[in-house]
C-alpha atoms as a PDB file:
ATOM      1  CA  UNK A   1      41.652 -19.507  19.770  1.00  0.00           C
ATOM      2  CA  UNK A   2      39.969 -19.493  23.278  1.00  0.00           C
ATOM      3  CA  UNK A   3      40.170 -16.334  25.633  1.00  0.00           C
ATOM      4  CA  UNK A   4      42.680 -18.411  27.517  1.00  0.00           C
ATOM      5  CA  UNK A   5      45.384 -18.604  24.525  1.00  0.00           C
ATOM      6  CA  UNK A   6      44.520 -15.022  24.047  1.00  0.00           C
ATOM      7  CA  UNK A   7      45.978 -14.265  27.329  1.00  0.00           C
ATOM      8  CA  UNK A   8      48.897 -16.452  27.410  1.00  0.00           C
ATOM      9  CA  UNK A   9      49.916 -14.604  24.432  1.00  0.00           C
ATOM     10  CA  UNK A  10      49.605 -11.247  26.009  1.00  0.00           C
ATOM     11  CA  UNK A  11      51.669 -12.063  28.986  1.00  0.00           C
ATOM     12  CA  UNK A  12      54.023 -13.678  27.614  1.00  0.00           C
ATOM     13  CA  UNK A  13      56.249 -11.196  26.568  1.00  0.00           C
ATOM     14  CA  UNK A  14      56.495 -10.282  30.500  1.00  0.00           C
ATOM     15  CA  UNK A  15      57.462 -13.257  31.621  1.00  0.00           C
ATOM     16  CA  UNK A  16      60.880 -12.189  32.893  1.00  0.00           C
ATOM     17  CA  UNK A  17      58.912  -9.228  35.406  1.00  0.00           C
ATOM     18  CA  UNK A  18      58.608  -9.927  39.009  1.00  0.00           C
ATOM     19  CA  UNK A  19      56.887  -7.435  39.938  1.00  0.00           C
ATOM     20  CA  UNK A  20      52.952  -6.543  38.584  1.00  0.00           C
ATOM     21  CA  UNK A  21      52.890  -2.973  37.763  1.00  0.00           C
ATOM     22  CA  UNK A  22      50.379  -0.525  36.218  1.00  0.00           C
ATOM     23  CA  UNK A  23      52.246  -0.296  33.054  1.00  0.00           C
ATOM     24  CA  UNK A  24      52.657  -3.648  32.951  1.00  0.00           C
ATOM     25  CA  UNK A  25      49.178  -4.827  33.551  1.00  0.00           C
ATOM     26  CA  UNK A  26      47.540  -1.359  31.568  1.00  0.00           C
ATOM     27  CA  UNK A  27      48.185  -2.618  28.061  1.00  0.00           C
ATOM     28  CA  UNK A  28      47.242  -6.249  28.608  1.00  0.00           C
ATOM     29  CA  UNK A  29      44.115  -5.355  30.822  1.00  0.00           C
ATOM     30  CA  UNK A  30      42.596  -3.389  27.460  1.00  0.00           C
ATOM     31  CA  UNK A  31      43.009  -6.232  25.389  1.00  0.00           C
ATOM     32  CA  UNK A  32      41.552  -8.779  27.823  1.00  0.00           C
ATOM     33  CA  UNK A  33      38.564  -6.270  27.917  1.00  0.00           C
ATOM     34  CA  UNK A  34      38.004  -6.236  24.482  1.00  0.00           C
ATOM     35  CA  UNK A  35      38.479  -9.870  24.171  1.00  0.00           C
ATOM     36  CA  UNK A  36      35.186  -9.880  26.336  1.00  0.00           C
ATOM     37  CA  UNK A  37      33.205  -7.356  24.459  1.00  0.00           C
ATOM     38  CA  UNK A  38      33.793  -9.531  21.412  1.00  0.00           C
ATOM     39  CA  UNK A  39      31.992 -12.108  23.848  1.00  0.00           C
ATOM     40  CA  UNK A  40      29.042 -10.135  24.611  1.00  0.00           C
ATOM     41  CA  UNK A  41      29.999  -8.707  27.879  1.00  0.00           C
ATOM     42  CA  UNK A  42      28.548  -5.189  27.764  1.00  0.00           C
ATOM     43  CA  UNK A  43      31.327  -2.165  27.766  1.00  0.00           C
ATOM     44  CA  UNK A  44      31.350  -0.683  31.151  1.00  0.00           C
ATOM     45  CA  UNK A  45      31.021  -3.900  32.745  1.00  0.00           C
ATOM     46  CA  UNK A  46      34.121  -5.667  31.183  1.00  0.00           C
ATOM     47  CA  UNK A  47      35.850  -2.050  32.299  1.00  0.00           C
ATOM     48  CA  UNK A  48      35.004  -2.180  35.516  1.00  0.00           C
ATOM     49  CA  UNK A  49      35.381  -6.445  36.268  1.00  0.00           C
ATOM     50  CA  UNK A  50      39.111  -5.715  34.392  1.00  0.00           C
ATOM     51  CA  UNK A  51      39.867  -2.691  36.572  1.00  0.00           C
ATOM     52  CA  UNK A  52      39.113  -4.169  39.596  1.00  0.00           C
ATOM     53  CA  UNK A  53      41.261  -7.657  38.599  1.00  0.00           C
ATOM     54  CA  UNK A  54      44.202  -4.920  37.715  1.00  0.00           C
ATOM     55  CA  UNK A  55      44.166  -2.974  40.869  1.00  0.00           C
ATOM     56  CA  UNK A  56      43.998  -6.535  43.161  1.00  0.00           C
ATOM     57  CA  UNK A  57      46.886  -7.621  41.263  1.00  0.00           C
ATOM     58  CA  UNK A  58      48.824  -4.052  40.890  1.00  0.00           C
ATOM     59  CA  UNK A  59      51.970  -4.730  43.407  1.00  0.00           C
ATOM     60  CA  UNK A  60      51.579  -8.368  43.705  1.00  0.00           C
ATOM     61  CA  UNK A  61      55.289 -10.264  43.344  1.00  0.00           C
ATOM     62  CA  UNK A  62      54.992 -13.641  41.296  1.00  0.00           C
ATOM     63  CA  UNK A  63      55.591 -16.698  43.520  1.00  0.00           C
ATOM     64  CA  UNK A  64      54.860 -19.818  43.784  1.00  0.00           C
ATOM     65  CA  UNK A  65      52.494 -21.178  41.643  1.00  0.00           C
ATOM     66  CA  UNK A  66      52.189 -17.838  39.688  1.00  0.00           C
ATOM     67  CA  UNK A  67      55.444 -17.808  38.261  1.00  0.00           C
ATOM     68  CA  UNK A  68      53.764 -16.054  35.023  1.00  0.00           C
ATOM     69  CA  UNK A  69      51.850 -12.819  34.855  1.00  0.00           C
ATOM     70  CA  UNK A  70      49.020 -14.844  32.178  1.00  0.00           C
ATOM     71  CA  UNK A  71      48.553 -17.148  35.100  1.00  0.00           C
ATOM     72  CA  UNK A  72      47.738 -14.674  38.048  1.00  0.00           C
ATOM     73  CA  UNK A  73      45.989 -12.211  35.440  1.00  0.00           C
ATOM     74  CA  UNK A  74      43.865 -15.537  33.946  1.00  0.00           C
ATOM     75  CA  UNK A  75      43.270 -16.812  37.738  1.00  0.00           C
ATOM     76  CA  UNK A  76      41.823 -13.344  39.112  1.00  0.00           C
ATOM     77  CA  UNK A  77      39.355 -12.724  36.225  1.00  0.00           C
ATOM     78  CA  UNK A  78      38.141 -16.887  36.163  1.00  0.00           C
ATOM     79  CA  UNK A  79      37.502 -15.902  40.266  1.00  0.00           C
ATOM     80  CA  UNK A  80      36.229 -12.714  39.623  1.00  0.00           C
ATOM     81  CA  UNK A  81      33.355 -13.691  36.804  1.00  0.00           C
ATOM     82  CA  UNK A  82      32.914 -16.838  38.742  1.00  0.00           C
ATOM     83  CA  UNK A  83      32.082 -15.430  41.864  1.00  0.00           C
ATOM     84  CA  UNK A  84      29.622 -13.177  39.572  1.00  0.00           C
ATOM     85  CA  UNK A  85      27.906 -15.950  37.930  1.00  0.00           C
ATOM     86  CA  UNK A  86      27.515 -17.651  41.656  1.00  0.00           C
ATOM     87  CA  UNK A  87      24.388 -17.172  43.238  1.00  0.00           C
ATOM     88  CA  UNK A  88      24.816 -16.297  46.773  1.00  0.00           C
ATOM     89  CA  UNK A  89      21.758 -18.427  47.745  1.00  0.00           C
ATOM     90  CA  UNK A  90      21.089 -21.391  45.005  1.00  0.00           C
ATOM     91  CA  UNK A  91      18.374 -21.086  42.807  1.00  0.00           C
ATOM     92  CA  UNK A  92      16.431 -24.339  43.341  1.00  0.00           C
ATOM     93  CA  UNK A  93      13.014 -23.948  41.485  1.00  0.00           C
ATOM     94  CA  UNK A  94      11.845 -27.425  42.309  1.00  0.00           C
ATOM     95  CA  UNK A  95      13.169 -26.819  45.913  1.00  0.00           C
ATOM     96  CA  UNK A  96      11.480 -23.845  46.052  1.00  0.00           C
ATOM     97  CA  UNK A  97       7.878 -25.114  44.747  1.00  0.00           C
ATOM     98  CA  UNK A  98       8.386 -28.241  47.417  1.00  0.00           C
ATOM     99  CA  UNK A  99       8.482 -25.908  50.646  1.00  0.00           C
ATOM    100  CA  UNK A 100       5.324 -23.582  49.233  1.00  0.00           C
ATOM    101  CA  UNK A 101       4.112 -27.359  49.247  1.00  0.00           C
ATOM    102  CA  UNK A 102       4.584 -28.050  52.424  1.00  0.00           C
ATOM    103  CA  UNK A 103       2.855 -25.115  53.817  1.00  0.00           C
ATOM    104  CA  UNK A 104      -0.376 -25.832  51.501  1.00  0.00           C
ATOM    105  CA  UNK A 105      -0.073 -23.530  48.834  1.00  0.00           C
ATOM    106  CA  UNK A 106       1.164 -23.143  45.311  1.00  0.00           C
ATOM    107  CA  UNK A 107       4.268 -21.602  44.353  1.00  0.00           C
ATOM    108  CA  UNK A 108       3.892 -18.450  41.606  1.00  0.00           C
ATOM    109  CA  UNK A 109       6.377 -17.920  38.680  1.00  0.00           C
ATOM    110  CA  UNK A 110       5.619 -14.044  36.659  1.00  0.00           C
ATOM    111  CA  UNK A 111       7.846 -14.271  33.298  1.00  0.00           C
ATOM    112  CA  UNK A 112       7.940 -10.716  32.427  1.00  0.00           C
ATOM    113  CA  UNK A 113      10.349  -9.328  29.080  1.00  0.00           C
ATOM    114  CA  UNK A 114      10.176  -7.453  25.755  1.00  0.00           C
ATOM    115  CA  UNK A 115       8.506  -9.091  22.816  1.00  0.00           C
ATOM    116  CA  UNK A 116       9.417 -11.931  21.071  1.00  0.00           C
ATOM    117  CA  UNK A 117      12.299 -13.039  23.233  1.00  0.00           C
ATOM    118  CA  UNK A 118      10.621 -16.438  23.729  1.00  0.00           C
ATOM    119  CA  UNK A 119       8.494 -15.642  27.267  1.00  0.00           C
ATOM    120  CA  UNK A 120       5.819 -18.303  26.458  1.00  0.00           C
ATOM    121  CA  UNK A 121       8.173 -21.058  25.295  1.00  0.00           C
ATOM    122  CA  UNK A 122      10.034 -20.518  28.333  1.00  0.00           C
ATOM    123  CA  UNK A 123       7.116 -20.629  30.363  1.00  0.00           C
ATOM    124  CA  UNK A 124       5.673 -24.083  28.729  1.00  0.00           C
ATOM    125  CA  UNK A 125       9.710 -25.474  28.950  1.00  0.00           C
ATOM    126  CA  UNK A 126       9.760 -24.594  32.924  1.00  0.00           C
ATOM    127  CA  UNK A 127       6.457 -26.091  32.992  1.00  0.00           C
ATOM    128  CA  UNK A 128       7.419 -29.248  31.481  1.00  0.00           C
ATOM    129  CA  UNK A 129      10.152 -29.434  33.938  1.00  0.00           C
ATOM    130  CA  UNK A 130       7.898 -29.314  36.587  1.00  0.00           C
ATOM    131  CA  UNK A 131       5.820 -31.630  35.799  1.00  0.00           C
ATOM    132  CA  UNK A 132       8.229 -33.984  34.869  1.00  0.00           C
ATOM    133  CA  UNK A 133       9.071 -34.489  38.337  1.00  0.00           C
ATOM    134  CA  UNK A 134       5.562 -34.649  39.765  1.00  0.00           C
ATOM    135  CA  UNK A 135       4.140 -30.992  40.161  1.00  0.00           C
ATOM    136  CA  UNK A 136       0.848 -30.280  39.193  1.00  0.00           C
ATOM    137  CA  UNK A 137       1.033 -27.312  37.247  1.00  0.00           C
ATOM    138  CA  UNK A 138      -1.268 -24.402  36.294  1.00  0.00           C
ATOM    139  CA  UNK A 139      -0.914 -21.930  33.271  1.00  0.00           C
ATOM    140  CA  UNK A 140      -1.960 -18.600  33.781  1.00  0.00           C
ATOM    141  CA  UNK A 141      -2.901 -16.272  30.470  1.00  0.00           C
ATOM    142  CA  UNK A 142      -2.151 -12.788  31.859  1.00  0.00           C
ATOM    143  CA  UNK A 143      -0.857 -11.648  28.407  1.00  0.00           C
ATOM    144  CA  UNK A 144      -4.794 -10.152  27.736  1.00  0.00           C
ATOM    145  CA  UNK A 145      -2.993  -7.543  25.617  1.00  0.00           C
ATOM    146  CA  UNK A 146      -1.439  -9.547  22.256  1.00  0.00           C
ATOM    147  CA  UNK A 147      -4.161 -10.697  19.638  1.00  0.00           C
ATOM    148  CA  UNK A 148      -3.747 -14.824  19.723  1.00  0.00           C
ATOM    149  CA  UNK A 149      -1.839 -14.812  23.090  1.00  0.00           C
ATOM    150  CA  UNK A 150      -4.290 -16.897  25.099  1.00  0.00           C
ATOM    151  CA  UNK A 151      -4.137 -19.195  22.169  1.00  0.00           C
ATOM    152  CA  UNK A 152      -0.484 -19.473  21.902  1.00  0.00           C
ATOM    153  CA  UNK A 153      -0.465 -20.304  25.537  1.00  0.00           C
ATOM    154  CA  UNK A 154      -3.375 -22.654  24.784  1.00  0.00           C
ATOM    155  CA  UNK A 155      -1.492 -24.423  22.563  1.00  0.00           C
ATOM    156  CA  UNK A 156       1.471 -25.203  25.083  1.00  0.00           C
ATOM    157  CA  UNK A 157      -1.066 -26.401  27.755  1.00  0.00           C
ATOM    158  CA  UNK A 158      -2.995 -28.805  25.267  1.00  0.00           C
ATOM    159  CA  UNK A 159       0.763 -30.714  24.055  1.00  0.00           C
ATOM    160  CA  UNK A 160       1.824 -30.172  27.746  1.00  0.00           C
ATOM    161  CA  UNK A 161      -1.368 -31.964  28.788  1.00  0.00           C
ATOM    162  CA  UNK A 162      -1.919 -28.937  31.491  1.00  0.00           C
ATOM    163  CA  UNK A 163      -4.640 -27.107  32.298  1.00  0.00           C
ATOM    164  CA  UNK A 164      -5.123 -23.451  31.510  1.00  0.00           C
ATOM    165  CA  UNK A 165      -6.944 -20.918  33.626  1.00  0.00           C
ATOM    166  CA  UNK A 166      -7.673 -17.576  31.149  1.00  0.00           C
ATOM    167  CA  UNK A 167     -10.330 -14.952  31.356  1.00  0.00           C
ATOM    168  CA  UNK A 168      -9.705 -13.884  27.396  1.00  0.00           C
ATOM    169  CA  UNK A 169      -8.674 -10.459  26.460  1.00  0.00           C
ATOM    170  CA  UNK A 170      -9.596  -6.721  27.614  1.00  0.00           C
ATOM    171  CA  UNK A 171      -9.398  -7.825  31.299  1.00  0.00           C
ATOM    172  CA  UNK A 172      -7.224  -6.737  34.011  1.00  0.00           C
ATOM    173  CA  UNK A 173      -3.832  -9.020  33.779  1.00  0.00           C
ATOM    174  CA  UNK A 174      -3.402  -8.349  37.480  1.00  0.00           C
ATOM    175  CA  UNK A 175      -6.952  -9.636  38.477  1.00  0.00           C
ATOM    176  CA  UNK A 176      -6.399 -12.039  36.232  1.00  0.00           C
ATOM    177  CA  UNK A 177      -3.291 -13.188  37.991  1.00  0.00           C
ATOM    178  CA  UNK A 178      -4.953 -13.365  41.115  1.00  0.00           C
ATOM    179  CA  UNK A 179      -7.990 -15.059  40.261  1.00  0.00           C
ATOM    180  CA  UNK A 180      -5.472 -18.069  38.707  1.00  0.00           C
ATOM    181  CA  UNK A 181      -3.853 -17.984  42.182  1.00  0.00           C
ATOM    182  CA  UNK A 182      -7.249 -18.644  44.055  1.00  0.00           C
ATOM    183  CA  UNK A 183      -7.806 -21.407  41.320  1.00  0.00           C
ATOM    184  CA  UNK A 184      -4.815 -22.679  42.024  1.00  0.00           C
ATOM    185  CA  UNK A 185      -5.224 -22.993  46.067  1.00  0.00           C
ATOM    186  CA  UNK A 186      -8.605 -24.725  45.615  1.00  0.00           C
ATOM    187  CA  UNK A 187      -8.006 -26.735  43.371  1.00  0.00           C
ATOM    188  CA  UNK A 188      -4.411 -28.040  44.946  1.00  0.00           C
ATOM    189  CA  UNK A 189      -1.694 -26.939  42.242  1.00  0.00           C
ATOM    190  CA  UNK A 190       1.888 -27.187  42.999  1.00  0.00           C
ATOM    191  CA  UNK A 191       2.680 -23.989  40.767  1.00  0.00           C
ATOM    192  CA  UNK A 192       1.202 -21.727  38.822  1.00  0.00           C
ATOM    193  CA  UNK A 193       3.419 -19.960  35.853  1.00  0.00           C
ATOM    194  CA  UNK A 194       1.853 -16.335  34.944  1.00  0.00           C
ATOM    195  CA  UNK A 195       2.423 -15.284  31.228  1.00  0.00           C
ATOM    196  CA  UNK A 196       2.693 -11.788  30.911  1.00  0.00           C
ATOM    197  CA  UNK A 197       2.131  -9.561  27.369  1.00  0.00           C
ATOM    198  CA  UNK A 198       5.665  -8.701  26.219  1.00  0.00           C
ATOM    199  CA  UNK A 199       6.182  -4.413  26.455  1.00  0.00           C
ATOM    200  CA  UNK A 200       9.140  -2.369  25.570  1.00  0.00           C
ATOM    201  CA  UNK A 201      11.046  -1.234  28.778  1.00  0.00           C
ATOM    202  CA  UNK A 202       9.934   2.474  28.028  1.00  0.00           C
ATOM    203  CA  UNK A 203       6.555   2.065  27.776  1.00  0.00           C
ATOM    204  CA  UNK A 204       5.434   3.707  31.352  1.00  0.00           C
ATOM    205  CA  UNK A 205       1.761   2.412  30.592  1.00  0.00           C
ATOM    206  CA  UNK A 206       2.579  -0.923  30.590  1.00  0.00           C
ATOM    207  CA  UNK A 207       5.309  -0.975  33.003  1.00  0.00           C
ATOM    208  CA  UNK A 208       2.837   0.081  35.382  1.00  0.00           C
ATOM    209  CA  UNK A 209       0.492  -2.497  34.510  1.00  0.00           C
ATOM    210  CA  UNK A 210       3.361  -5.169  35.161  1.00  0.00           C
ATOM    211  CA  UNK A 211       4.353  -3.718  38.393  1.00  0.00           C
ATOM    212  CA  UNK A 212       0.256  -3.683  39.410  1.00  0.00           C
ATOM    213  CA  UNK A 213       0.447  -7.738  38.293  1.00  0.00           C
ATOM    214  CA  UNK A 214       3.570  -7.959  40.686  1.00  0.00           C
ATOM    215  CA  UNK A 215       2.131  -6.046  43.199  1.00  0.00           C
ATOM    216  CA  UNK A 216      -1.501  -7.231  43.765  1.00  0.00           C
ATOM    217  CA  UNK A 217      -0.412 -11.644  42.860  1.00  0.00           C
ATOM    218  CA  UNK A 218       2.865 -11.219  44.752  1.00  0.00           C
ATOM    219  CA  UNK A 219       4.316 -14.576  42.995  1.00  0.00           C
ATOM    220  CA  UNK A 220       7.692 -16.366  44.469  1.00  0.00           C
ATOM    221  CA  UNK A 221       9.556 -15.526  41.654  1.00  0.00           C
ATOM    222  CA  UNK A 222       9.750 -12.816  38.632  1.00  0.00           C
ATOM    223  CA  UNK A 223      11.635 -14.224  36.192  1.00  0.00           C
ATOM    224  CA  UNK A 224      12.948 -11.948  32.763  1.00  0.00           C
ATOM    225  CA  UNK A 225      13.247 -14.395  30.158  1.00  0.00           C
ATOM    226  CA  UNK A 226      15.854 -12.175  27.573  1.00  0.00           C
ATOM    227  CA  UNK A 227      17.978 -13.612  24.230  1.00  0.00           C
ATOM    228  CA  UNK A 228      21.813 -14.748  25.022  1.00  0.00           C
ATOM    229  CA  UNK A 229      22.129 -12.887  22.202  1.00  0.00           C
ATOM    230  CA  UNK A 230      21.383  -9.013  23.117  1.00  0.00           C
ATOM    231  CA  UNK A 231      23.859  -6.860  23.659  1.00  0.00           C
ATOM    232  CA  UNK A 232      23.931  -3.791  26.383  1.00  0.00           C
ATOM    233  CA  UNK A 233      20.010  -3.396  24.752  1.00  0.00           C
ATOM    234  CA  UNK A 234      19.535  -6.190  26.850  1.00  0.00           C
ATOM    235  CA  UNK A 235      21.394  -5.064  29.541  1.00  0.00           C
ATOM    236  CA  UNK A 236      19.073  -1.654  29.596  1.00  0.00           C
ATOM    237  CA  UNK A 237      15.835  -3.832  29.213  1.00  0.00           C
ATOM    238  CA  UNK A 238      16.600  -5.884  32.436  1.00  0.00           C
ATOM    239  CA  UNK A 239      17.834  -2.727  34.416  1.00  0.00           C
ATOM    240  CA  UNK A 240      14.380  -0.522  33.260  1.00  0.00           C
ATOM    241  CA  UNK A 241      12.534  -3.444  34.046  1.00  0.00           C
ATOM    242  CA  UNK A 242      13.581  -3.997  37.845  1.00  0.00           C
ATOM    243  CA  UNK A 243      13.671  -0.257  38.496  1.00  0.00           C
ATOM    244  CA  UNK A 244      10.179   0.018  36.870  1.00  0.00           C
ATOM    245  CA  UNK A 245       8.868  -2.790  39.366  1.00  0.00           C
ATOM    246  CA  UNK A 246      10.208  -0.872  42.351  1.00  0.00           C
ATOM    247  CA  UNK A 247       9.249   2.564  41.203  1.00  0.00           C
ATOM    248  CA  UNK A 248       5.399   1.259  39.721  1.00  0.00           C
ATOM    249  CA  UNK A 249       5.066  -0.717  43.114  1.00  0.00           C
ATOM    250  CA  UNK A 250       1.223  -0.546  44.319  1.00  0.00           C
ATOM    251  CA  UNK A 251       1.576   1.258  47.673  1.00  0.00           C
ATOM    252  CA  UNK A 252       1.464  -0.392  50.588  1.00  0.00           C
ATOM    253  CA  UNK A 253       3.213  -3.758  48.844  1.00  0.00           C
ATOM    254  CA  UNK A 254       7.336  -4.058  49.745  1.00  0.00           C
ATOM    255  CA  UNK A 255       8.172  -3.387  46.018  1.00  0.00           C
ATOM    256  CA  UNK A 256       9.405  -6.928  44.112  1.00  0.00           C
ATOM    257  CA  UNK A 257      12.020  -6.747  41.947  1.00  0.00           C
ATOM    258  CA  UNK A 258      13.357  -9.402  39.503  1.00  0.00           C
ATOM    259  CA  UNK A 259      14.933 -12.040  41.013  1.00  0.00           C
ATOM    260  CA  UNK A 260      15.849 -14.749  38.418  1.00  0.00           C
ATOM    261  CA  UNK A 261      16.401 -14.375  34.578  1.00  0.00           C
ATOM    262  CA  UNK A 262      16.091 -16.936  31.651  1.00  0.00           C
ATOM    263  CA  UNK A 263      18.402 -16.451  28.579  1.00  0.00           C
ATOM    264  CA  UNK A 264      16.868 -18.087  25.256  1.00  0.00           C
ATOM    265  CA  UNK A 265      18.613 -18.938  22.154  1.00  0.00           C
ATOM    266  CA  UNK A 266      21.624 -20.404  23.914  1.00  0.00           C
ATOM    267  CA  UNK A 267      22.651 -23.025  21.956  1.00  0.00           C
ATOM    268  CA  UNK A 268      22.727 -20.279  19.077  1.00  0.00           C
ATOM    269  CA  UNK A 269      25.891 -18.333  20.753  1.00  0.00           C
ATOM    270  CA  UNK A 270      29.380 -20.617  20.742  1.00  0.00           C
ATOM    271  CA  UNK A 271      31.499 -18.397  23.123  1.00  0.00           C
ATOM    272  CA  UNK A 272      29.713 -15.335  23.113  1.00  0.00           C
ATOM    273  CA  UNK A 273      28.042 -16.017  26.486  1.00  0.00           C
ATOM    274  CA  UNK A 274      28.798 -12.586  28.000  1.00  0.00           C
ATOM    275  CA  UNK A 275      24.746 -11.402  28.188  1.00  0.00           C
ATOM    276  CA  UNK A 276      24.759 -13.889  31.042  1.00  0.00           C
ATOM    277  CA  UNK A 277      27.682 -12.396  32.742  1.00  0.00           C
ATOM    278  CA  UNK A 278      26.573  -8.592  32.261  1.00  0.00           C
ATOM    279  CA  UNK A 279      22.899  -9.566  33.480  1.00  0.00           C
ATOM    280  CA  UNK A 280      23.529 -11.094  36.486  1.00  0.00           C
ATOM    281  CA  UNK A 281      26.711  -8.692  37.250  1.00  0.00           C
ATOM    282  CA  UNK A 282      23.920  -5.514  36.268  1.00  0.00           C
ATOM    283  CA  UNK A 283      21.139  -7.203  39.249  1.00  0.00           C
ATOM    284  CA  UNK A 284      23.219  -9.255  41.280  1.00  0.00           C
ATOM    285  CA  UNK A 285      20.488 -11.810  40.638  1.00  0.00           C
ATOM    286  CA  UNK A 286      21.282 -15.333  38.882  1.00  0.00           C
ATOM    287  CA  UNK A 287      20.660 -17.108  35.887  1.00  0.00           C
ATOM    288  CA  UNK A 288      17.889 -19.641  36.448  1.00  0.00           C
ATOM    289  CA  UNK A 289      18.089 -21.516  33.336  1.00  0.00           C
ATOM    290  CA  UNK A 290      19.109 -21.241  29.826  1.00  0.00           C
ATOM    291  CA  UNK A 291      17.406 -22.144  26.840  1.00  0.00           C
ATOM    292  CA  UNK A 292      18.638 -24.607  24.265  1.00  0.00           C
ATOM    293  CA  UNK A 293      16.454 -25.103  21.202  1.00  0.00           C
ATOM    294  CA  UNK A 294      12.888 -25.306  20.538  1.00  0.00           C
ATOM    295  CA  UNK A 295      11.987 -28.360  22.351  1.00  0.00           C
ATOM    296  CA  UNK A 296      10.710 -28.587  25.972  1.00  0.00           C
ATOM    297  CA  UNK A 297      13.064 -30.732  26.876  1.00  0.00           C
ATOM    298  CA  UNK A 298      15.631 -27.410  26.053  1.00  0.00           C
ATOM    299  CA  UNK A 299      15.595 -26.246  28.888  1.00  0.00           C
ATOM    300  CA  UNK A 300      18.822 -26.431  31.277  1.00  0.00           C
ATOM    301  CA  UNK A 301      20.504 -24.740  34.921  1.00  0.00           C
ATOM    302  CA  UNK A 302      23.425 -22.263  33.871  1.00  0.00           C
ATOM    303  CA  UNK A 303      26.733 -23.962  34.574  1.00  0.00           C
ATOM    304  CA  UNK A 304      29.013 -20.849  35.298  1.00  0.00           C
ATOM    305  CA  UNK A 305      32.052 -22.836  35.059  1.00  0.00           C
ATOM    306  CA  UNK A 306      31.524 -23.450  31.405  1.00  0.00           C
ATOM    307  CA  UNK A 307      30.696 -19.692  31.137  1.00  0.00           C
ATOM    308  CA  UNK A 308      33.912 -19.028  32.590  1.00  0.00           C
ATOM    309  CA  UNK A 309      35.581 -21.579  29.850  1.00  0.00           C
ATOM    310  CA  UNK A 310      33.624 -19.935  27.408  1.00  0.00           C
ATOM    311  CA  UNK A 311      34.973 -15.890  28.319  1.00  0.00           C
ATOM    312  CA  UNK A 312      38.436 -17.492  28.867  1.00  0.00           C
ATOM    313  CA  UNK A 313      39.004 -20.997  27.482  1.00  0.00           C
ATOM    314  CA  UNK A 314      39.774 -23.856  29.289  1.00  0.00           C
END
C-alpha cells in the first residue's frame, strides 16, 4: 500500500477529534516519518519536514473540507515536500544555453560526484539532449586523473557524433577546463559539458583540485550527478561537496557552489524516491534531471508531483 493508505489508516481511529492536539498528532507524526525513511528520505530530514507539518497543524479545528485529521495531516506534508521539490527559479538548461547564446558565448556545465555514480553517462545523456534540439556541443575531458577516462568520454563523443577537446592525462584539469572554454568561443559552441575525475568527498587533495576547476573555468552550472539510490551517504557526499567548493574557492573568485544535481538509476527505485527529496531539502538547490536507464535517450526533468505520489500515494 501507498504512503497515502498508510495515513488514512493512522488517522482514522481519530476521526471523531475536533481539535488537532500534540498527543494526537505525536503518535501518527512518528509513523508517517518512518514511512519516509523506508522511502529513502534521510533521518533528520523526515524529523524535521514532520515536525514542522505537526506544529502548523497543532491547534488547528477540522472544518470544511478537512473534516478528517488523514486529510489535513496528508495535505500539509504533499505542500510541504512539494514546495521542497519546487525550484524557486526553474531550471531551464536549454533556456539557459539560449541566452549565453545570445550574448556570443557558450554556456559551461562541470558534473562533479564520487566514483562510479554514472558522471560520464550523464554527461553524454545531457549532451544528447542538447543536441537534439540544435546546440552544438563540446565535450571536455577534465577527468586527467582515472586510467581510460579520456577514452570512456571518447567513446560517448564518437556514438554522439560530437567532438572532443582533451589534453590526455597528468595535466592540470582546471587548465584543461579553460583551454576547452577558449575552444569553445572560437570555434562557436553552444555548450561545453566538463567531465570531472570522480573523488571521495574527504579527499582534501582532490576537493581542492575541483574547487581550482570551478574557480579558474567559472561554468554556468555545477551539476552533482549522485544514485537515487544512496542513502544519508549521499546526503553527506552532496553537503562535503558544496562546502568544499566554497571553502577550496581560489581567492579572489565569489566561491560557486552546486547548483543543480542529477540522480541516476531512477528507474531502479519504485517508491523509494526520498534521495531526491533529502538532496534538494539538504542545498535548497533542484533536481535537474533524473536518469532512467542506460540509453541517451534516459534522460528526463524531475516531476515533483509524482515524487510527492511516490512518498505519499496518490
Amino acid at each position: 500500500s501507498g504512503g497515502g493508505g498508510l495515513l488514512s489508516q493512522l488517522f482514522s481511529r481519530f476521526s471523531g477529534q475536533q481539535v488537532l492536539t500534540a498527543e494526537v498528532l505525536g503518535p501518527v507524526v512518528a509513523q508517517v516519518t518512518e514511512e519516509l525513511m523506508a522511502k529513502n528520505v534521510a533521518a533528520d530530514i523526515a524529523t524535521e519536514l514532520t515536525a514542522s507539518v505537526q506544529s502548523s497543524l497543532e491547534g488547528k479545528k477540522l472544518s470544511g473540507r478537512f473534516e478528517r485529521p488523514a486529510a489535513a495531516a496528508k495535505a500539509a506534508l504533499r505542500e510541504a515536500v512539494l514546495r521542497v521539490l519546487t525550484p524557486k527559479r526553474p531550471v531551464d538548461l536549454l533556456r539557459e544555453v539560449h541566452a549565453a547564446q545570445a550574448k556570443g558565448r557558450p554556456f559551461a556545465v562541470a558534473f562533479v560526484g564520487v566514483n562510479g555514480v554514472g558522471k560520464s553517462t550523464s554527461l553524454a545523456k545531457v549532451a544528447y539532449y542538447l543536441r537534439e534540439h540544435g546546440c552544438k556541443v563540446l565535450l571536455a575531458a577534465c577527468d586527467t586523473f582515472r586510467s581510460g577516462a579520456v577514452e570512456q568520454l571518447g567513446v560517448h563523443a564518437r556514438c554522439l557524433d560530437v567532438p572532443l577537446f582533451e589534453k590526455g592525462y597528468a595535466k592540470d584539469p582546471a587548465a584543461v577546463a579553460v583551454a576547452a572554454l577558449e575552444h569553445a568561443r572560437e570555434q562557436g559552441f553552444d555548450a561545453v559539458l566538463i567531465d570531472t575525475a570522480g573523488r571521495m568527498q574527504n579527499n582534501a587533495p582532490l576537493m581542492r583540485a575541483l574547487a581550482k576547476l570551478v574557480g579558474d573555468a567559472q561554468p554556468d552550472r555545477v551539476l552533482f550527478v549522485g544514485e537515487a539510490l544512496v542513502g544519508n551517504d549521499g546526503i553527506d557526499q552532496l553537503r562535503m561537496f558544496d562546502e568544499a567548493l566554497a571553502a577550496f574557492a581560489p581567492p579572489g573568485r565569489p566561491p560557486r557552489r552546486v547548483d543543480g544535481i542529477v540522480l541516476t538509476k531512477f528507474d531502479t527505485i519504485d517508491t523509494k524516491v526520498g534521495a531526491a527529496l533529502s538532496m534538494t531539502y539538504q542545498t535548497g538547490q533542484p533536481v535537474v534531471f533524473v536518469g532512467t536507464g542506460q540509453k541517451y535517450t534516459h534522460l528526463r526533468r524531475l516531476n515533483a508531483g509524482a515524487i510527492v505520489d511516490a512518498l505519499f500515494g496518490k
